[in-house]
Protein backbone atom coordinates (compact mmCIF):
# COMPACT_ATOMS: atom_id res chain seq x y z
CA UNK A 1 29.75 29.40 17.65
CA UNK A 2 26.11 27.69 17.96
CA UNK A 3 26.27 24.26 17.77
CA UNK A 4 23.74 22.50 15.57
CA UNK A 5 21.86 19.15 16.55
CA UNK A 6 20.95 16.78 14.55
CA UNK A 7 17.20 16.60 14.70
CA UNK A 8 15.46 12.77 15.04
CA UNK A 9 12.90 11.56 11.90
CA UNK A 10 9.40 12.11 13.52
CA UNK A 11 8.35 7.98 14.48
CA UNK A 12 4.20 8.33 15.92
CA UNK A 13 3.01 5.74 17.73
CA UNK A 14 0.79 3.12 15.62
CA UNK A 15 -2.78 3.78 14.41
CA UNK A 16 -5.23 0.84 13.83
CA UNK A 17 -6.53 1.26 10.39
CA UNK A 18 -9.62 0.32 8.33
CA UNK A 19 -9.17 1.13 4.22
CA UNK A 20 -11.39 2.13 2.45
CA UNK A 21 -11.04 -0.70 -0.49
CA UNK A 22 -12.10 -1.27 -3.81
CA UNK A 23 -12.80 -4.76 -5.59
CA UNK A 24 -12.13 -6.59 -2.33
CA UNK A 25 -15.91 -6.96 -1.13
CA UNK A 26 -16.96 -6.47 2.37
CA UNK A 27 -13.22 -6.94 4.42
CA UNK A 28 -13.56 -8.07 7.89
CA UNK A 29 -10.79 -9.64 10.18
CA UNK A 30 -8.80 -6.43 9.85
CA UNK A 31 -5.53 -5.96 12.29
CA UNK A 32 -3.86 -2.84 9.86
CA UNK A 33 -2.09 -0.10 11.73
CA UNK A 34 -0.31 2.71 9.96
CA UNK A 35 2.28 5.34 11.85
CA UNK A 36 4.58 8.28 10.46
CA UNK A 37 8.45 7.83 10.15
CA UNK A 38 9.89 11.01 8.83
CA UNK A 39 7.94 11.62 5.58
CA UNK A 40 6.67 7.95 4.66
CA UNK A 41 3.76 6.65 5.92
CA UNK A 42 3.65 2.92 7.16
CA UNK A 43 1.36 0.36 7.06
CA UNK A 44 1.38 -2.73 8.28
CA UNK A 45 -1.12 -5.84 9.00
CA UNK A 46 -3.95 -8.25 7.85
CA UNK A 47 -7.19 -8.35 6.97
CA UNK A 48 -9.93 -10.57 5.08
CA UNK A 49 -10.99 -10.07 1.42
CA UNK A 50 -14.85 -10.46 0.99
CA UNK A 51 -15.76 -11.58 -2.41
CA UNK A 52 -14.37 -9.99 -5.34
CA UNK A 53 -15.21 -8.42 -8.31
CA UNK A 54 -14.25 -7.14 -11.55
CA UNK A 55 -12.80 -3.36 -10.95
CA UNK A 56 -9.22 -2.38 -9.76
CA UNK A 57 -8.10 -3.48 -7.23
CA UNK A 58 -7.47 -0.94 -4.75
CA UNK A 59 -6.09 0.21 -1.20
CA UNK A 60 -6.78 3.75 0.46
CA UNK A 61 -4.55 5.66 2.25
CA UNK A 62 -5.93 7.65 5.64
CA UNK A 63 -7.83 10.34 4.87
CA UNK A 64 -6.33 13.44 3.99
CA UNK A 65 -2.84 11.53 2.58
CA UNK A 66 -1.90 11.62 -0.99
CA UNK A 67 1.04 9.93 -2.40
CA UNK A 68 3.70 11.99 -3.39
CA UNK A 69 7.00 10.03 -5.71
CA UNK A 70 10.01 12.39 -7.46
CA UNK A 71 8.58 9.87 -10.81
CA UNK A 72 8.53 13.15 -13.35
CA UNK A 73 6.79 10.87 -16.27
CA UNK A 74 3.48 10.44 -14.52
CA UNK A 75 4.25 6.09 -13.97
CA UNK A 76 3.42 4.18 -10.50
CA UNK A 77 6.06 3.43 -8.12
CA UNK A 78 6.23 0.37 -6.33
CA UNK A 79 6.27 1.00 -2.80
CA UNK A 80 5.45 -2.76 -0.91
CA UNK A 81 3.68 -5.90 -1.11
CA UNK A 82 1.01 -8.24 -0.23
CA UNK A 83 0.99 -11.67 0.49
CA UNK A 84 -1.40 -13.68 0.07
CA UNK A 85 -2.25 -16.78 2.74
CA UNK A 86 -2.14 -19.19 -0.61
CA UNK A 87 0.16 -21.66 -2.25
CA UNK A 88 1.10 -20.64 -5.55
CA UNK A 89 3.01 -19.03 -7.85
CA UNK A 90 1.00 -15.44 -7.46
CA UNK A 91 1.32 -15.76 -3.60
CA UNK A 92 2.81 -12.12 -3.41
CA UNK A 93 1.12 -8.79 -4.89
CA UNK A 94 2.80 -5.43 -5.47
CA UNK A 95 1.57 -2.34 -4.13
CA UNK A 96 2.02 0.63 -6.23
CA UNK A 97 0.70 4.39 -6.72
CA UNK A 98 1.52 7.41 -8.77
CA UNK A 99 2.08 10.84 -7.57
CA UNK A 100 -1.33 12.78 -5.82
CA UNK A 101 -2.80 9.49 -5.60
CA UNK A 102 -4.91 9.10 -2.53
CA UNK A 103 -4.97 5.10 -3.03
CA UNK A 104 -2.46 1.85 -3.63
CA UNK A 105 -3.18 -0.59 -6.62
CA UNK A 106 -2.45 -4.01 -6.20
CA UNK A 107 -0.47 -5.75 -8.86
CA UNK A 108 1.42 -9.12 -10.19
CA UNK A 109 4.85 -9.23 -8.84
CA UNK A 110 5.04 -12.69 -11.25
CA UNK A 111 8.10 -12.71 -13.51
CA UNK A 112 7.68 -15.56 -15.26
CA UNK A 113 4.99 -14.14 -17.89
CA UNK A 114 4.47 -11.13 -19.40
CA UNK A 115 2.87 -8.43 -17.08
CA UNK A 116 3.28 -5.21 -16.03
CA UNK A 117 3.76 -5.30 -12.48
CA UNK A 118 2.79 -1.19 -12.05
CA UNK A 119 -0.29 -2.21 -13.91
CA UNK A 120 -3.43 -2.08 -11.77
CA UNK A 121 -4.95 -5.56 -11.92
CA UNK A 122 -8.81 -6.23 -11.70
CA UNK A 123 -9.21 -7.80 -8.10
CA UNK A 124 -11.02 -10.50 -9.26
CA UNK A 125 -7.71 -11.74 -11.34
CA UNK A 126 -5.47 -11.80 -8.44
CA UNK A 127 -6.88 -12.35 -5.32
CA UNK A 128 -9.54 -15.63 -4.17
CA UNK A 129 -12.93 -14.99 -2.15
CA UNK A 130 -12.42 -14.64 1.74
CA UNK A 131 -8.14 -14.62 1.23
CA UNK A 132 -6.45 -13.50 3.70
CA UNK A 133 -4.22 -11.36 2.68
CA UNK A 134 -0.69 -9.61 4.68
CA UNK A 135 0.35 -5.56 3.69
CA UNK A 136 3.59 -4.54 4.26
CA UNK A 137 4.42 -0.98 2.65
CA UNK A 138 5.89 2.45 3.50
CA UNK A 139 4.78 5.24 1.29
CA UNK A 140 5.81 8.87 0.77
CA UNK A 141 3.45 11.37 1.52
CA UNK A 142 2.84 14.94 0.21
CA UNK A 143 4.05 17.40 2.60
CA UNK A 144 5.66 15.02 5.46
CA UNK A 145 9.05 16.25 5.78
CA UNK A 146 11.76 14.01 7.72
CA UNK A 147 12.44 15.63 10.33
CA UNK A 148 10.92 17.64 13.30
């Protein structure tokens, strides 16, 4: 009788990583990495908003990586967060997607009033001129199976 192993997640080795953004202005001071584990796709690191402006705000993934979620009514997922080097109340973002989506928005993870935090927010509501800002997120992508 064969026996059957049981096969690791794939885990790559980091990437460094430069988004495309949207609404953030020029970034600079980036240190983002991304790697595979299994089927998600992480990301990790810091960079420096430029000045901001009035569109959604967003985050691409690598090229060639679309978002895939089991969400069968067409809504974002949340799938991590970003911090923001401030003191207040909206210190920390969410960052969520919706299925075939080659991008993260950034949203208000604020309780405390009355807003959606899957909706995508204009960057110029949530995030200062030259912010630093922290990602932390690990997103499922379309055709990355768990294991080898």
């Amino acid at each position: 009788m064969p026996v059957e192993l049981s096969r690791p997640p794939i885990i790559t080795n980091w990437v460094s990583y430069t988004p495309v953004t949207q609404g953030l202005g020029t970034i600079s001071n980036v240190s983002l990495r991304w790697r595979r584990v299994g089927s998600n796709l992480e990301i990790n690191g810091n960079l420096r908003v430029g000045t901001v402006t009035l569109v959604e705000a967003r985050i691409h993934l690598p090229i060639g990586l679309l978002v895939f979620t089991q969400n069968t009514i067409g809504g974002s997922e949340t799938f991590g967060y970003l911090a923001r080097d401030v003191s207040s109340v909206s210190a920390s973002l969410s960052l969520h997607s919706k299925n075939n989506f080659n991008y993260l928005n950034i949203g208000r993870m604020r309780s405390d009033i009355s807003v959606n935090p899957l909706f995508p927010e204009l960057a110029s509501n949530i995030i200062g001129n030259n912010e630093d800002v922290s990602i932390r997120t690990a997103i499922p992508i379309q055709g990355w199976n768990s294991n080898l």
